[in-house]
N, C-alpha and C. Protein backbone atom coordinates (compact mmCIF):
# COMPACT_ATOMS: atom_id res chain seq x y z
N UNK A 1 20.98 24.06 13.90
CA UNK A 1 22.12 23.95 12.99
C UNK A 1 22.92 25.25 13.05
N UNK A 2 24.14 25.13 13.46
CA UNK A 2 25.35 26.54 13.63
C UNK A 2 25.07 27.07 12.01
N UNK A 3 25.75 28.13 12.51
CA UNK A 3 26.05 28.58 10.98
C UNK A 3 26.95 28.14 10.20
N UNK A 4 28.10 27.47 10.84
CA UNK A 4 29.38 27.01 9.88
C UNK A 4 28.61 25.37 9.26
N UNK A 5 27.58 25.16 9.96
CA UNK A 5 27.30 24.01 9.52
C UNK A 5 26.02 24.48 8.28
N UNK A 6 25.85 24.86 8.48
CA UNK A 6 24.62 25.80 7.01
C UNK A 6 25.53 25.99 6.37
N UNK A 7 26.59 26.90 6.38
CA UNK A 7 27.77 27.21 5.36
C UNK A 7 28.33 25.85 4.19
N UNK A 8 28.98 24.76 5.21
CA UNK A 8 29.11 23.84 4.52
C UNK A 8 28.08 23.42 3.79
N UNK A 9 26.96 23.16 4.12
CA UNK A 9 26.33 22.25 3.46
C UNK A 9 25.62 22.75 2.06
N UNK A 10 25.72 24.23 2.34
CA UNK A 10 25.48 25.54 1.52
C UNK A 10 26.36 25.16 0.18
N UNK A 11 27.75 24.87 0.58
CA UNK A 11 29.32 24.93 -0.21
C UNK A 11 28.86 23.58 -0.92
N UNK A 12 28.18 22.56 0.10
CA UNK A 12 28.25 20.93 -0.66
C UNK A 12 27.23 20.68 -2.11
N UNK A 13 26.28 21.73 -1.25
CA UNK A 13 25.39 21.43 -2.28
C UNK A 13 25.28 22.46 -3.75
N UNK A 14 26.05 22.96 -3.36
CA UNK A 14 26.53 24.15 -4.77
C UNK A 14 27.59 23.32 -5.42
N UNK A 15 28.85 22.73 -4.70
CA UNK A 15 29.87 22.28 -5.70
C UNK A 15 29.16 20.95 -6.23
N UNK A 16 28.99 19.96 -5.30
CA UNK A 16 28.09 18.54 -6.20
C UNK A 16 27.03 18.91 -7.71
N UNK A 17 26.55 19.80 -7.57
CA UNK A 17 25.95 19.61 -8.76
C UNK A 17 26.33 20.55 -10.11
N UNK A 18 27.48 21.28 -9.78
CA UNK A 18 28.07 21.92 -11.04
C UNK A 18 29.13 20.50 -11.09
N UNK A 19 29.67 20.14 -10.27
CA UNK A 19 30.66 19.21 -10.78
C UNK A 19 29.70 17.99 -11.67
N UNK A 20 28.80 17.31 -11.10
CA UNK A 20 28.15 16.63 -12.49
C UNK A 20 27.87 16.89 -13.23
N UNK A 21 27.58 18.14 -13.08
CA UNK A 21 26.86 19.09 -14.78
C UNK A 21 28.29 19.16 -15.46
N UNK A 22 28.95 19.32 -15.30
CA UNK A 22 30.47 20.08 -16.08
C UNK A 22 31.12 18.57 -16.29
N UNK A 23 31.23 17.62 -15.48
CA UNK A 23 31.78 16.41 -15.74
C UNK A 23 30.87 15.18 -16.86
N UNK A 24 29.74 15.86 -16.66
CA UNK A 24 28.94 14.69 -18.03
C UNK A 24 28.88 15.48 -18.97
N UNK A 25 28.68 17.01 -18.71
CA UNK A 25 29.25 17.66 -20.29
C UNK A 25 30.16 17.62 -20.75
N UNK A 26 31.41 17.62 -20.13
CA UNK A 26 32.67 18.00 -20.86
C UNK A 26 33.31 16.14 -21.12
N UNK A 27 33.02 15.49 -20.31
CA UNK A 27 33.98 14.12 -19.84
C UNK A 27 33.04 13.23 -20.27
N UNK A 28 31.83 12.84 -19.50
CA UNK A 28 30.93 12.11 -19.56
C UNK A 28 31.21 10.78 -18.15
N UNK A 29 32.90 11.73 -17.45
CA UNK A 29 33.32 10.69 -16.33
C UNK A 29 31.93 10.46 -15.25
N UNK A 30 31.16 11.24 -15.00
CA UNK A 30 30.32 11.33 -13.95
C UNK A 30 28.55 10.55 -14.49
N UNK A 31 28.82 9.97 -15.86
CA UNK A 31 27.65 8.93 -15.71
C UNK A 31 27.72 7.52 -14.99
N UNK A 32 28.69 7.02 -14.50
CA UNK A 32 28.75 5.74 -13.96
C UNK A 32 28.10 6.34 -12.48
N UNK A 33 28.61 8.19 -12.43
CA UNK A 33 28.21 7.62 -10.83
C UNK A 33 26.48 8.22 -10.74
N UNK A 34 26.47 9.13 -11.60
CA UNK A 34 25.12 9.39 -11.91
C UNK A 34 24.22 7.60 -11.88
N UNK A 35 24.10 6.94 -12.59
CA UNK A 35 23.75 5.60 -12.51
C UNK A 35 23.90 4.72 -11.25
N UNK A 36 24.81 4.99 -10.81
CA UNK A 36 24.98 4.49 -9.31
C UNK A 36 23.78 5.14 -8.39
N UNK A 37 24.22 6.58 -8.47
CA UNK A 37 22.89 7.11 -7.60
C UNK A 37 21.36 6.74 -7.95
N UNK A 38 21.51 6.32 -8.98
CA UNK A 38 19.75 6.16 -9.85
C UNK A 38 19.27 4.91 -8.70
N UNK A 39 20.69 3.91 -8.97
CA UNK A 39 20.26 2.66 -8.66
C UNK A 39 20.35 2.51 -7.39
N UNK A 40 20.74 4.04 -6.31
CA UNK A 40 20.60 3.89 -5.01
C UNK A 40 19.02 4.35 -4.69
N UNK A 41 18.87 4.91 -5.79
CA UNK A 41 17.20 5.61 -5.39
C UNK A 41 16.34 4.46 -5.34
N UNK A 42 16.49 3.80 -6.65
CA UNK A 42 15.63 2.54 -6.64
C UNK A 42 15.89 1.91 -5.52
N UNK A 43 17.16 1.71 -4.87
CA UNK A 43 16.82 0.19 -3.53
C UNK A 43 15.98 1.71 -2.21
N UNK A 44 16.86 2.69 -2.09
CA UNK A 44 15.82 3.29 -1.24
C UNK A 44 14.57 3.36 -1.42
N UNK A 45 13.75 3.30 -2.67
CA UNK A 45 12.38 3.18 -2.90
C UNK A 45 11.76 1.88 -2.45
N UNK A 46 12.39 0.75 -2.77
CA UNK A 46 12.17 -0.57 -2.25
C UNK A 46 11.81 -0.71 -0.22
N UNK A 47 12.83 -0.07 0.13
CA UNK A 47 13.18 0.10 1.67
C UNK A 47 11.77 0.78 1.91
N UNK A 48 11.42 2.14 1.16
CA UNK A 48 10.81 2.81 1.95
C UNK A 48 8.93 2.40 1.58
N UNK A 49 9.20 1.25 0.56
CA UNK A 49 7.82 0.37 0.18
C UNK A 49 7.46 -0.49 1.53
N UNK A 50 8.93 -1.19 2.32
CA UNK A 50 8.61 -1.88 3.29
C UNK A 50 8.51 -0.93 4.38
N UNK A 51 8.90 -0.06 4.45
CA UNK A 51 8.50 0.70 5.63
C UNK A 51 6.96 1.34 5.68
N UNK A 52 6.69 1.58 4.44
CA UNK A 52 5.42 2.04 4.51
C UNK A 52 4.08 0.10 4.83
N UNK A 53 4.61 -0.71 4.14
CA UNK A 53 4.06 -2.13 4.63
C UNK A 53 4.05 -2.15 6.07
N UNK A 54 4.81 -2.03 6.51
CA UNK A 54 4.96 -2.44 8.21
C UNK A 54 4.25 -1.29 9.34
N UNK A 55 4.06 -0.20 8.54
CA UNK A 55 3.01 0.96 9.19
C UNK A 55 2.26 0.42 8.73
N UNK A 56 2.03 0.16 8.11
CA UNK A 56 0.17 -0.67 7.73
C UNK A 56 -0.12 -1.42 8.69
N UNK A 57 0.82 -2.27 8.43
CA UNK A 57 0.14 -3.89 9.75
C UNK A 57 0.46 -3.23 10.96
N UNK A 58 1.34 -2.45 11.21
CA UNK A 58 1.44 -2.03 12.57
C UNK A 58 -0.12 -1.13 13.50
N UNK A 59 -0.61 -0.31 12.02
CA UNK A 59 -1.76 0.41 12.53
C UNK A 59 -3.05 -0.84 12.43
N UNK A 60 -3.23 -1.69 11.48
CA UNK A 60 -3.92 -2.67 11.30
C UNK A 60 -3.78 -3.75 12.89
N UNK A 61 -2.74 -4.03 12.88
CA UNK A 61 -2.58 -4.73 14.49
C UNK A 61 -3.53 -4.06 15.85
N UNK A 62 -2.65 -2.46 15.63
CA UNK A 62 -3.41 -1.81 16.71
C UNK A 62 -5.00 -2.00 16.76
N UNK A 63 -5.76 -1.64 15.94
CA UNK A 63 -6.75 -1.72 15.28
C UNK A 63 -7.62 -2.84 16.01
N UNK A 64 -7.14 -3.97 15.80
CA UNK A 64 -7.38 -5.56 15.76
C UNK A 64 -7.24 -5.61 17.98
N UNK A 65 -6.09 -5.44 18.33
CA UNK A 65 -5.82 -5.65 19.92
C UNK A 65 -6.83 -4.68 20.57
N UNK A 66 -6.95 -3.22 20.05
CA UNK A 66 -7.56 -2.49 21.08
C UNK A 66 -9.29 -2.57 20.57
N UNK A 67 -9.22 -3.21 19.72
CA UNK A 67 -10.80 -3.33 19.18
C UNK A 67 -11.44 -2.07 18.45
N UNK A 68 -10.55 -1.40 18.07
CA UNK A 68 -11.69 0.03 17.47
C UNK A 68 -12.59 -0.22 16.77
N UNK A 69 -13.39 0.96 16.15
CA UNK A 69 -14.33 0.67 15.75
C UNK A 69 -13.93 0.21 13.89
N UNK A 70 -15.03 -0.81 14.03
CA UNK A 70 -14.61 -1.10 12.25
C UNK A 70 -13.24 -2.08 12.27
N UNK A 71 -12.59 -2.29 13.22
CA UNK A 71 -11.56 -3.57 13.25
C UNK A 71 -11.86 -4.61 12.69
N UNK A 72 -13.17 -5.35 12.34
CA UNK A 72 -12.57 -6.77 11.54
C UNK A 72 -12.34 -6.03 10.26
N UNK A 73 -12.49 -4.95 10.00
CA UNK A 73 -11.84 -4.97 8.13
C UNK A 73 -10.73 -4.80 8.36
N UNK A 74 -9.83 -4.69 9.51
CA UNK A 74 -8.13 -4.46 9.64
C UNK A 74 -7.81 -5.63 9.57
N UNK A 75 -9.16 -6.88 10.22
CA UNK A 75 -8.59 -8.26 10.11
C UNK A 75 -8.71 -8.81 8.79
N UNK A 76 -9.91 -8.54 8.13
CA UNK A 76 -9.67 -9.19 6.79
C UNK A 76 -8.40 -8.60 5.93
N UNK A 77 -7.79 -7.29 6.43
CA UNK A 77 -7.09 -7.06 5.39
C UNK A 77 -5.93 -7.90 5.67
N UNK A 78 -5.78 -7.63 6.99
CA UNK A 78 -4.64 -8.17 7.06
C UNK A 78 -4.75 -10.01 7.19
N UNK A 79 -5.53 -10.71 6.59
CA UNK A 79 -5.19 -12.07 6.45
C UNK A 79 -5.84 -11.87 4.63
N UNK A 80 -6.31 -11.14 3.98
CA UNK A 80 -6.58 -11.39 2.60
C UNK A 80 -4.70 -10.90 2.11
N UNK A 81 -4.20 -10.59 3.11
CA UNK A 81 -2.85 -9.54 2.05
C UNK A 81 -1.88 -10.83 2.26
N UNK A 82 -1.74 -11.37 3.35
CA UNK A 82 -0.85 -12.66 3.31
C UNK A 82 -1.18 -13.97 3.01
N UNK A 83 -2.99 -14.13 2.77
CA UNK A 83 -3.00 -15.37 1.85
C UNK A 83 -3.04 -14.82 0.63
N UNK A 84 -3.30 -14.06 -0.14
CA UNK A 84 -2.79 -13.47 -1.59
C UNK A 84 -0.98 -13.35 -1.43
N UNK A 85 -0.34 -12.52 -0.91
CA UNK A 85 0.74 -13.32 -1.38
C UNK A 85 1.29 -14.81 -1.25
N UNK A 86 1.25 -15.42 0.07
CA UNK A 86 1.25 -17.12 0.07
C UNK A 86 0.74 -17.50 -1.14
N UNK A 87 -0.25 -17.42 -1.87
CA UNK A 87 -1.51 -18.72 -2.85
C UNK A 87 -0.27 -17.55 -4.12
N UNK A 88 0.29 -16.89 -4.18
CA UNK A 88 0.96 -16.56 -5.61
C UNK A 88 2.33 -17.63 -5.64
N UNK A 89 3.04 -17.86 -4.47
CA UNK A 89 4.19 -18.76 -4.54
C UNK A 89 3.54 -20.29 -4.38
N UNK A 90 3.19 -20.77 -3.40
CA UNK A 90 2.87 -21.67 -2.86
C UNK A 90 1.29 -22.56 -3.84
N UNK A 91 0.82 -21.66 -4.41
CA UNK A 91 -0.73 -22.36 -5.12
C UNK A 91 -1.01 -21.59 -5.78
N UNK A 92 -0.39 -21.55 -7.02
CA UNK A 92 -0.88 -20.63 -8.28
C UNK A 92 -1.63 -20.76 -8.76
N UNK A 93 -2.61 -22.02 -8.40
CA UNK A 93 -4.04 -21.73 -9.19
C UNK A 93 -4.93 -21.46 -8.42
N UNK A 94 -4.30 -21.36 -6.71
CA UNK A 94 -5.52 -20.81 -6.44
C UNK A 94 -4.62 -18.56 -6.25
N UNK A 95 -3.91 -18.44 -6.39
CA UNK A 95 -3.71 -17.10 -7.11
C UNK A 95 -4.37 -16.78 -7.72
N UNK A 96 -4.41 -17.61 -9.18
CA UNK A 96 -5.65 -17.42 -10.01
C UNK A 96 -7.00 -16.94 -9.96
N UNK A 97 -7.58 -18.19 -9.36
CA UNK A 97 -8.64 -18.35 -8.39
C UNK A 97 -8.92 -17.04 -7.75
N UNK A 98 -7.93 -16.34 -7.17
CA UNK A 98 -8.50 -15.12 -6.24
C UNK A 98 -8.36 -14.03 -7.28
N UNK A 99 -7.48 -13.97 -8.41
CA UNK A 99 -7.51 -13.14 -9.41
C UNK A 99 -9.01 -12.83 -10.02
N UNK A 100 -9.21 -14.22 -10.72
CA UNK A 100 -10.41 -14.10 -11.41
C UNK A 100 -11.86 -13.65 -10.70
N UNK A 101 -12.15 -14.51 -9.61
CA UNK A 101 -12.93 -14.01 -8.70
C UNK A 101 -13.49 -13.51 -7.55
N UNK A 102 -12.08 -12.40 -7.49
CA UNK A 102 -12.27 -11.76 -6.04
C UNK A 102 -11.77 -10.09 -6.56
N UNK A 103 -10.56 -10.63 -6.85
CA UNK A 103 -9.87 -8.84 -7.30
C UNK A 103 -10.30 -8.32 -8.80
N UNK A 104 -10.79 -8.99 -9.47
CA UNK A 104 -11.69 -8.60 -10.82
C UNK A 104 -13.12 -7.80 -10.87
N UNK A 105 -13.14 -8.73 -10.44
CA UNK A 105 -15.02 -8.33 -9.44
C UNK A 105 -14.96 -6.96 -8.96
N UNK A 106 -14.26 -7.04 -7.81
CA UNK A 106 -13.74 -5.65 -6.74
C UNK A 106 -13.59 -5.37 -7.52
N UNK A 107 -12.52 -4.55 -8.78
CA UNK A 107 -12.18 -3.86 -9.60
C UNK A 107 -13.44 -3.44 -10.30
N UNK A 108 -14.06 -3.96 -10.99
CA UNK A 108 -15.09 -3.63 -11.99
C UNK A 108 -16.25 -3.06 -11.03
N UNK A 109 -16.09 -3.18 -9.46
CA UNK A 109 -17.21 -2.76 -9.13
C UNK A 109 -16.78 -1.28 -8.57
N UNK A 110 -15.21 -1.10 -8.33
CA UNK A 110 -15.24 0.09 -8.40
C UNK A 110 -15.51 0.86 -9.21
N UNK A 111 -15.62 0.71 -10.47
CA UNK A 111 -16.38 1.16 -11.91
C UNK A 111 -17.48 2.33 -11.31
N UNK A 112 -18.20 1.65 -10.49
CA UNK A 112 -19.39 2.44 -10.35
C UNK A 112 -19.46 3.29 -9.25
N UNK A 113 -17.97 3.38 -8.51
CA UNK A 113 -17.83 4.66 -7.45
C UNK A 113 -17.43 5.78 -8.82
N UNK A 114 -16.70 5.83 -10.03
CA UNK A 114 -16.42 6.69 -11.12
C UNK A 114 -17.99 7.36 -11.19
N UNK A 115 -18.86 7.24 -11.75
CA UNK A 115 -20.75 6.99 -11.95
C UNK A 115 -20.98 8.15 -10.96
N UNK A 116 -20.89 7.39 -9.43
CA UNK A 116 -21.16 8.27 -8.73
C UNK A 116 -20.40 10.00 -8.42
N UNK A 117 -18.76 9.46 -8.69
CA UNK A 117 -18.13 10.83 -8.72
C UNK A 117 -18.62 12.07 -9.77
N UNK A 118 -19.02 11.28 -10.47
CA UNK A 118 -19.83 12.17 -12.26
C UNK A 118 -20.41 12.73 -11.94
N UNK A 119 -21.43 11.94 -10.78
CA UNK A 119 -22.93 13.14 -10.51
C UNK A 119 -22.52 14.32 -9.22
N UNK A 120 -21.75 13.67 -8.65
CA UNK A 120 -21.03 14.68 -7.40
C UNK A 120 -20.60 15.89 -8.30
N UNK A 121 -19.73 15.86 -8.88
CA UNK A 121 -19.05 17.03 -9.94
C UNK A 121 -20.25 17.23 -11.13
N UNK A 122 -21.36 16.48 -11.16
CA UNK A 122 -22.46 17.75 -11.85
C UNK A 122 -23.17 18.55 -10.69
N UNK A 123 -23.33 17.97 -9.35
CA UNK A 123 -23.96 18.52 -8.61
C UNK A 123 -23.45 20.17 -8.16
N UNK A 124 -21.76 19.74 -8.16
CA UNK A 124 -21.04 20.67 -7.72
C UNK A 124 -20.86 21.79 -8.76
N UNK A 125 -21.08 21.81 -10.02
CA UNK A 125 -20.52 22.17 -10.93
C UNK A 125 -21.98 22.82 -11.74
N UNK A 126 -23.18 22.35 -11.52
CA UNK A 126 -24.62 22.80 -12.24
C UNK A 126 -24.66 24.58 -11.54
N UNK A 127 -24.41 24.45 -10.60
CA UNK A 127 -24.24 25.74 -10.15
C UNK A 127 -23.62 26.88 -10.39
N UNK A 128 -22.43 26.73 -10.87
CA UNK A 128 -21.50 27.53 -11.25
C UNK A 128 -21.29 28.25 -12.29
N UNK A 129 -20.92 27.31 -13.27
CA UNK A 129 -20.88 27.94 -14.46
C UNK A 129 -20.79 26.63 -15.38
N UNK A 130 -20.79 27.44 -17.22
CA UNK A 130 -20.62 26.54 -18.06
C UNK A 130 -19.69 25.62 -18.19
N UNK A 131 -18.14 26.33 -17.37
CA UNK A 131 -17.27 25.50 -17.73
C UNK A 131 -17.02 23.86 -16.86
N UNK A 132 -18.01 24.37 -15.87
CA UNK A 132 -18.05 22.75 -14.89
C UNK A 132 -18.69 21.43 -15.98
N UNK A 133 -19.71 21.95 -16.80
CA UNK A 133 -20.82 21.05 -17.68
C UNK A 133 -19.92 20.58 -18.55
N UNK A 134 -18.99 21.47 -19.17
CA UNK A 134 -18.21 20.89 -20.17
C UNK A 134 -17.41 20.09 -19.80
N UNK A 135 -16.33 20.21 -18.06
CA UNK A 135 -15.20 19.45 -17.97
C UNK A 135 -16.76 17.97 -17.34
N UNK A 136 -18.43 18.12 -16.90
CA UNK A 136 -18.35 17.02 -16.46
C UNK A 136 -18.60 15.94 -17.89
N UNK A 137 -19.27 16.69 -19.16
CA UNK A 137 -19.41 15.70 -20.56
C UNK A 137 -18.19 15.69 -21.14
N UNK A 138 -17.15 16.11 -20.73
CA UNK A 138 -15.75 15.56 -21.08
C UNK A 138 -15.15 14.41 -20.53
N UNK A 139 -15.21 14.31 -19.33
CA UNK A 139 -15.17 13.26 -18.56
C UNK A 139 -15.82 12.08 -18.96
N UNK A 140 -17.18 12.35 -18.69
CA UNK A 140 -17.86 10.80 -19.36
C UNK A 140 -17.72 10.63 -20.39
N UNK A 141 -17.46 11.47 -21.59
CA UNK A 141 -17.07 10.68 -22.60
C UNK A 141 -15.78 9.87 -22.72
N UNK A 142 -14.65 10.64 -22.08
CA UNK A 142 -13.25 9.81 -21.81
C UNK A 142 -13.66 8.64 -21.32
N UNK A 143 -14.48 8.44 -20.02
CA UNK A 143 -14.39 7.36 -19.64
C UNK A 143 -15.55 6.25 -20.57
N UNK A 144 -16.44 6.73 -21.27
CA UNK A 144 -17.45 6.23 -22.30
C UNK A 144 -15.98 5.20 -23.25
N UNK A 145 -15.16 6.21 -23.50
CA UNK A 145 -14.27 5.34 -24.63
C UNK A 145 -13.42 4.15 -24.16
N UNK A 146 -13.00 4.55 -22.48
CA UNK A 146 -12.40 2.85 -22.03
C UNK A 146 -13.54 1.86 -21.84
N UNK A 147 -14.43 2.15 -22.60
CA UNK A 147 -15.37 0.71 -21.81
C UNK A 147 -15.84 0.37 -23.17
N UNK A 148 -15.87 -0.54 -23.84
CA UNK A 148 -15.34 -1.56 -24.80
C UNK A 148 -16.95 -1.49 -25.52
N UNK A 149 -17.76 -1.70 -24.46
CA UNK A 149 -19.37 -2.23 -24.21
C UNK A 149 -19.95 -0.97 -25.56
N UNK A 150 -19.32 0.05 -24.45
CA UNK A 150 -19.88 1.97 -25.32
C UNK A 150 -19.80 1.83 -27.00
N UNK A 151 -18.31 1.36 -27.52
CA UNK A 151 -18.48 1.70 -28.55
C UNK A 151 -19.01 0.41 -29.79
N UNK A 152 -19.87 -0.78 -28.97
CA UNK A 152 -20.34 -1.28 -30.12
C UNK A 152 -22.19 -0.53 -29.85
N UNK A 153 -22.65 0.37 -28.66
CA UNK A 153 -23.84 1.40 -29.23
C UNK A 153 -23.65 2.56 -30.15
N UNK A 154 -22.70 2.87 -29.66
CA UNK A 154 -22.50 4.39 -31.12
C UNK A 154 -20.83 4.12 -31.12
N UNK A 155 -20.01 4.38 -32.12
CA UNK A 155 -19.04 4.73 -32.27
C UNK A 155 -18.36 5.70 -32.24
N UNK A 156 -19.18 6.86 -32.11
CA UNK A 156 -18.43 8.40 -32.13
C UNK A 156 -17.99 8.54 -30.45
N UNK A 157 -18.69 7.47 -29.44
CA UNK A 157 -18.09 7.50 -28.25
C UNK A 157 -16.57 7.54 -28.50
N UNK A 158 -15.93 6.20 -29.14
CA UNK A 158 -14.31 5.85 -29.24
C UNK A 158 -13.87 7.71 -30.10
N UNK A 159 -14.36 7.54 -30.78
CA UNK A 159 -13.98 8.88 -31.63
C UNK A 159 -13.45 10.14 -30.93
N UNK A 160 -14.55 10.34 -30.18
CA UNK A 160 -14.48 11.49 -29.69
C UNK A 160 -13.47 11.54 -28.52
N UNK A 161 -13.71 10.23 -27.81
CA UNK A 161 -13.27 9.86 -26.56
C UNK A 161 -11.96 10.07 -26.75
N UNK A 162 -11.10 8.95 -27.89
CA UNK A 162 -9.33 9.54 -28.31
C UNK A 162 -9.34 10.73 -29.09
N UNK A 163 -10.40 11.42 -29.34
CA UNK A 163 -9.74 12.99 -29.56
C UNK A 163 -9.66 14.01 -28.50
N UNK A 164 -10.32 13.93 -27.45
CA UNK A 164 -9.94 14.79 -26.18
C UNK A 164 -8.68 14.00 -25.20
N UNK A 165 -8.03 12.72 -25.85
CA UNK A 165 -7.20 12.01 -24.67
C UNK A 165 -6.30 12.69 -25.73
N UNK A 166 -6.15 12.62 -27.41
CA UNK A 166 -4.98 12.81 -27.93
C UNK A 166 -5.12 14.62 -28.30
N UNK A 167 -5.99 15.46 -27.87
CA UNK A 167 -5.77 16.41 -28.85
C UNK A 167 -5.57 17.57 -27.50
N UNK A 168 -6.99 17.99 -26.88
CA UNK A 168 -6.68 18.90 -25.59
C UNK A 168 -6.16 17.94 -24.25
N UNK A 169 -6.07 17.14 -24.09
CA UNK A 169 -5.38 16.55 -22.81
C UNK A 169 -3.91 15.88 -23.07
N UNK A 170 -3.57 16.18 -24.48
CA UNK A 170 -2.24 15.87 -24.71
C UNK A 170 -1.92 17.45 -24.44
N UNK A 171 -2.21 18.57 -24.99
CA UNK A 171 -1.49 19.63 -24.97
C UNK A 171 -1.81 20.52 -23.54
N UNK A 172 -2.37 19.92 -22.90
CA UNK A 172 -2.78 20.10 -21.29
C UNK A 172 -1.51 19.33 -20.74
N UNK A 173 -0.77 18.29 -20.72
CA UNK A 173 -0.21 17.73 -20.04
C UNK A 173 1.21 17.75 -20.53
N UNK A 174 1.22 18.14 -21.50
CA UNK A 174 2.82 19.31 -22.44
C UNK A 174 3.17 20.69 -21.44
N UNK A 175 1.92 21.23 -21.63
CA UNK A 175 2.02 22.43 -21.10
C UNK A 175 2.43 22.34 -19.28
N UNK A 176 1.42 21.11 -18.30
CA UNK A 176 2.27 20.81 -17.22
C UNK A 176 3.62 20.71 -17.40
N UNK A 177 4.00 19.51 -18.01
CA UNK A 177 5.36 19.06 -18.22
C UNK A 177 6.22 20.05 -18.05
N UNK A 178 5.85 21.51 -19.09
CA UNK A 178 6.74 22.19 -19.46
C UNK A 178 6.75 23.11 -18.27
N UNK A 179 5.90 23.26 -17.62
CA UNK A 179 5.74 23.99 -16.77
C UNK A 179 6.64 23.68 -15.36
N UNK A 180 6.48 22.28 -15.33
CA UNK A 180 7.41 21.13 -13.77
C UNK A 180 8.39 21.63 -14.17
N UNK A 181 9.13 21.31 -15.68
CA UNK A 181 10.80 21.21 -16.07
C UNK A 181 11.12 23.12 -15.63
N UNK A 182 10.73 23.99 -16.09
CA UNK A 182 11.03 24.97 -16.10
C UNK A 182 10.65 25.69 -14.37
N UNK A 183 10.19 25.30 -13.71
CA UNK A 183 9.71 24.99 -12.57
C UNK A 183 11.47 24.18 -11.57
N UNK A 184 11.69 23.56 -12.30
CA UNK A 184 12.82 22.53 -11.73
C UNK A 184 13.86 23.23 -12.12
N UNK A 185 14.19 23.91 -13.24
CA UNK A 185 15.17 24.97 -13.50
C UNK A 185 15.83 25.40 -12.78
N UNK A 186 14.64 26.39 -12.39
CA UNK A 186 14.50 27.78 -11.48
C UNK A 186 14.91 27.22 -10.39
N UNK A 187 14.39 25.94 -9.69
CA UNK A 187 14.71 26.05 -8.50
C UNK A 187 16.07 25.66 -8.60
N UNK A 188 16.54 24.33 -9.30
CA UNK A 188 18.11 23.88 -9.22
C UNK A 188 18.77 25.74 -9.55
N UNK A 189 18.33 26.97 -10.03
CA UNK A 189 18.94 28.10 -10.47
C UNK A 189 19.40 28.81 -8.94
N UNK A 190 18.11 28.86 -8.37
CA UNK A 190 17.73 29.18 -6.93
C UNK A 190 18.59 28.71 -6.16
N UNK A 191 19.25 27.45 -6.02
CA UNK A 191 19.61 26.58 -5.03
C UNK A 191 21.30 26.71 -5.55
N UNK A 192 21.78 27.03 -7.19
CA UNK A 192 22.71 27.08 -7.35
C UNK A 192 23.60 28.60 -6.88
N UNK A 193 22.38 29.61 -6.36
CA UNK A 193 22.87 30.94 -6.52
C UNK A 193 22.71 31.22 -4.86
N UNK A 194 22.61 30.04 -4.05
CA UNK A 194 22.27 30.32 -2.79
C UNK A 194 21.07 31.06 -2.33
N UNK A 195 20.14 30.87 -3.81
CA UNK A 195 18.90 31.96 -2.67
C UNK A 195 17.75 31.12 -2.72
N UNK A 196 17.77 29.57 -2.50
CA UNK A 196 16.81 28.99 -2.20
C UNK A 196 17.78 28.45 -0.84
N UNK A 197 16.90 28.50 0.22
CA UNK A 197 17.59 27.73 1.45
C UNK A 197 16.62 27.18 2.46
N UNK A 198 15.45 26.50 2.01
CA UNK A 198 14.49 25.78 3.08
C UNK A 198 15.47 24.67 3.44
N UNK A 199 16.47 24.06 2.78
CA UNK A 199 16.87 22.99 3.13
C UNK A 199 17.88 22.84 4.17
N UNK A 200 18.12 24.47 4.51
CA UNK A 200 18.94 24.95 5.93
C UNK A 200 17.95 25.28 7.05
N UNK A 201 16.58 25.04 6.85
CA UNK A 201 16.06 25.78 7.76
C UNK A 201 15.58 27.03 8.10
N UNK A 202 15.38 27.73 6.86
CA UNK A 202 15.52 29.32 6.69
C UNK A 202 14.42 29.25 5.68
């Protein structure tokens, strides 16, 4: 990239975003197009859902022709992913059917890869120090409180369980928040004063 072409794009991307800032403050002319762009992000998100679909089956295909190893699970996936969508238009009860007893099942049985991650992170964590023991009986109790079963044996599971989701992991995830936004500041500050420039290549 020349330099006159860094320059411009330097110039584009400094004037575009004081002009929306100054035009939805002062006017409010620049929310239609603000909204326009939202709703260009959304169809590009759509686009780039099917692009990431079609690398799937594309590596799944490969998979399947050259025979690697572990290829029929490229084949089941790839015929469980197009008779699940077919049986949702075409035979909604047997949609159903695969709801209730195929992807429910699977689901609840991933339940018990969570179990195993618990003891991985005590294994990892018995060693170290106190604060591993605490984040691993913090954990199981969070997850003690989504499971319905826990709190008709003791109740202080639910208890306890929504006081570490609402009390330290609410003000854990404030403090991210606040941290991204002010984080996002700096850089739109950076980028407005010309001294952020990865996006030239520099």
């Amino acid at each position: 990239m020349s330099f006159v072409k860094q320059k411009e794009l330097a110039i584009i991307l400094f004037i575009a975003p004081v002009l929306f800032l100054l035009f939805n403050y002062y006017t409010g002319i620049s929310d239609p197009v603000a909204k326009e762009l939202v709703g260009w992000g959304s169809i590009l998100w759509n686009f780039s859902m099917l692009i990431g679909t079609y690398t799937m089956f594309k590596y799944l295909a490969t998979n399947m022709v050259q025979r690697k190893k572990d290829s029929e699970y490229s084949a089941i996936l790839f015929v469980s992913f197009f008779a699940y969508i077919a049986s949702m238009y075409a035979y909604p009860a047997g949609y159903d059917y695969i709801l209730t007893n195929f992807q429910t099942p699977l689901q609840m049985g991933l339940l018990v890869g969570t179990f195993t991650n618990y003891t991985m992170l005590y294994r990892g964590a018995r060693t170290r120090n106190w604060l591993g023991v605490i984040l691993l009986m913090s954990s199981i109790l969070f997850a003690l409180r989504q499971i319905p079963i826990a709190g008709q044996f003791w109740r202080g599971f639910t208890v306890i369980g929504s006081w570490l989701n609402d009390v330290p992991n609410a003000g854990v995830m404030r403090a991210i928040t606040i941290g991204m936004g002010v984080g996002l500041v700096a850089t739109l500050v950076r980028e407005l004063t010309g001294k952020e420039t990865h996006y030239l290549g520099e």
